[in-house]
Protein backbone atom coordinates (compact mmCIF):
# COMPACT_ATOMS: atom_id res chain seq x y z
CA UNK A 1 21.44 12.84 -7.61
CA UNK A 2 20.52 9.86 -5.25
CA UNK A 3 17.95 11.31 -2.52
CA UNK A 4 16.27 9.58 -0.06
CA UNK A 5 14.00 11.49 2.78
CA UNK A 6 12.58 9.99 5.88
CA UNK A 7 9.27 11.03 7.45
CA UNK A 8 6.82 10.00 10.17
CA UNK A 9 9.34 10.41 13.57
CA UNK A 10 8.10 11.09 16.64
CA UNK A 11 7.62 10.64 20.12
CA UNK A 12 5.38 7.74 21.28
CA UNK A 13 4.92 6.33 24.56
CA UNK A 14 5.64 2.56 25.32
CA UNK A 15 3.52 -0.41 23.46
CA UNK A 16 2.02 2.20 20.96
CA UNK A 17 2.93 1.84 17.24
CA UNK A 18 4.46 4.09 14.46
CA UNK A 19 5.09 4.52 10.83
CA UNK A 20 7.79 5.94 9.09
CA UNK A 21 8.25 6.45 5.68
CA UNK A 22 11.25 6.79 3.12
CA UNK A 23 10.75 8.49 -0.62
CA UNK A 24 13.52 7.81 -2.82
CA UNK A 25 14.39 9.94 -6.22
CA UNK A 26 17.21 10.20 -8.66
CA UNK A 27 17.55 6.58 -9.26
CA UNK A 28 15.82 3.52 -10.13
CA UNK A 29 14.04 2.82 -6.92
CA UNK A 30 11.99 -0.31 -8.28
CA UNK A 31 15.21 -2.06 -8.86
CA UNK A 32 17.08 -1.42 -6.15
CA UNK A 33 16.53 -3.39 -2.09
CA UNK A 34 16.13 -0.88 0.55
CA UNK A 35 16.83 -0.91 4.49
CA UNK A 36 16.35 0.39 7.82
CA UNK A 37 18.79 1.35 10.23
CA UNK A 38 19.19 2.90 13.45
CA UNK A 39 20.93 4.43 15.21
CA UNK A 40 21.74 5.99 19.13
CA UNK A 41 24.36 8.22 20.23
CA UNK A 42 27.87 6.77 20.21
CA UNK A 43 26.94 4.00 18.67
CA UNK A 44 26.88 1.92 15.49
CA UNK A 45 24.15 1.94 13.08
CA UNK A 46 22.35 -0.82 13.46
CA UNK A 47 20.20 -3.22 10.76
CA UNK A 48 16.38 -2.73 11.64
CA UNK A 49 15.18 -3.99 8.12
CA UNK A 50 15.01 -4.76 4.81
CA UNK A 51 13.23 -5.53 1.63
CA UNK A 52 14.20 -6.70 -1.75
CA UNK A 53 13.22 -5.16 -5.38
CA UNK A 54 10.69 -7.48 -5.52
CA UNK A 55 8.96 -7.54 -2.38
CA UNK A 56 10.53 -11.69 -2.38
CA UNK A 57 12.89 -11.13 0.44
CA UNK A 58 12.18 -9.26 3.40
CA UNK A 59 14.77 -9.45 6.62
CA UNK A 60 14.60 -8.29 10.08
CA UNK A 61 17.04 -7.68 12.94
CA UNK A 62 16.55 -9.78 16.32
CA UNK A 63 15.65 -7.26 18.28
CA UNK A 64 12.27 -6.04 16.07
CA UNK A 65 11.23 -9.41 14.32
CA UNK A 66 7.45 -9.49 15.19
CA UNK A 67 6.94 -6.20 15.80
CA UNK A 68 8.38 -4.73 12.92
CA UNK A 69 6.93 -4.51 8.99
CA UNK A 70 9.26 -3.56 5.78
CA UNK A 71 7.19 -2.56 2.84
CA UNK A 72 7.56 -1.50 -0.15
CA UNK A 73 5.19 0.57 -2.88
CA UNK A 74 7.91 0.92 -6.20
CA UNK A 75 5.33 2.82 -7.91
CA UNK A 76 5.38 5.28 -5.19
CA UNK A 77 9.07 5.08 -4.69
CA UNK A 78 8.40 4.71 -1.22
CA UNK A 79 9.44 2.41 1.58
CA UNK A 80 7.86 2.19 5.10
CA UNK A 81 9.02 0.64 8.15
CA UNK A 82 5.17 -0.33 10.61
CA UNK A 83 6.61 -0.12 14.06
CA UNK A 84 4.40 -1.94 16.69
CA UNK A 85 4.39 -2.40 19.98
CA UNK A 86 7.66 0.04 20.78
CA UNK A 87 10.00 -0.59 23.44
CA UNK A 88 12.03 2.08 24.93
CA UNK A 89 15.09 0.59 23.78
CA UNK A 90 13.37 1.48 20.28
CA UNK A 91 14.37 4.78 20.69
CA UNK A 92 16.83 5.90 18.19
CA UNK A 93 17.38 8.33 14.68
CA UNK A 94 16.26 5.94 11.86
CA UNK A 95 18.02 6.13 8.46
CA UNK A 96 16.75 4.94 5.09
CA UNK A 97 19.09 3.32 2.78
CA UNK A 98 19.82 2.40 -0.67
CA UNK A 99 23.29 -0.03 -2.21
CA UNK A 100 25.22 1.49 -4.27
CA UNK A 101 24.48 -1.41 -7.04
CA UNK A 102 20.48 -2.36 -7.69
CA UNK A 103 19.22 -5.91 -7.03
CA UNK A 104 20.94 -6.90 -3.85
CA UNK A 105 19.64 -6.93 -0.32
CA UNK A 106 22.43 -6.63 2.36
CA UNK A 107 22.39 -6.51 6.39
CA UNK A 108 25.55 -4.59 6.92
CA UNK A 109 26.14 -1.03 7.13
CA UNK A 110 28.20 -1.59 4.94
CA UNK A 111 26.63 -2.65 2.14
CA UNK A 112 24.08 0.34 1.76
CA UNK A 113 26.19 3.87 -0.27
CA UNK A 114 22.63 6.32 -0.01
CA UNK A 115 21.46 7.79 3.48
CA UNK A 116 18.89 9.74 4.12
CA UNK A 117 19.08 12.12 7.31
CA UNK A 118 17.29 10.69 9.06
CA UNK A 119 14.26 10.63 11.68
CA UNK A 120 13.89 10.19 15.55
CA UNK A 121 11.87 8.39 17.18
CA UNK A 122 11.18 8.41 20.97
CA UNK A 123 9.84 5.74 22.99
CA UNK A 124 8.94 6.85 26.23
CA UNK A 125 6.52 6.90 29.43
């Protein structure tokens, strides 16, 4: 089955930088775009970013364009999300996710099927 596990969470204090990572298994992860989302208590998850199959496309929400890096190593079946220069408003549980069909790259929480659990990050003095 479709699993996808986020590392790398942690607690950081304002302006300092962080990398998490995703590892993907049971499917055809070199086919397939991949996101970042986030999300805080109570409320929506949120698009952070994303990368196509190919590396061709990359997209970022508002709020993290510039500070934020989507990556992508297929022969690792990884995907990592370089955080720099964190904000408190940053802080949040960061999900990895896959579409349900391969070769599309979507912003909506709606187009991505596979979640991983998760990983917090804390921004904070």
């Amino acid at each position: 089955q479709v699993q996808l596990v986020e590392t790398g969470g942690d607690s950081v204090q304002p302006g300092g930088s962080l990398t998490l990572s995703c590892g993907g298994s049971g499917f055809v992860f070199g086919i397939y775009g991949m996101a970042w989302f986030r999300q805080t208590p109570g409320a929506e998850r949120v698009f952070v970013g994303g990368i196509s199959w190919d590396r061709e496309t990359i997209r970022y929400g508002d709020s993290v364009k510039g500070r934020f890096t989507v990556t992508r190593d297929n022969a690792k079946n990884t995907v990592s999300l370089q955080m720099d220069n964190l904000k408190p408003e940053d802080t949040a549980l960061y999900f990895c996710a896959a579409p349900r069909n391969p070769w599309t790259l979507g912003a909506l929480r709606t187009d991505y099927y596979y979640w991983g659990q998760g990983t917090q990050v804390t921004v904070s003095s």
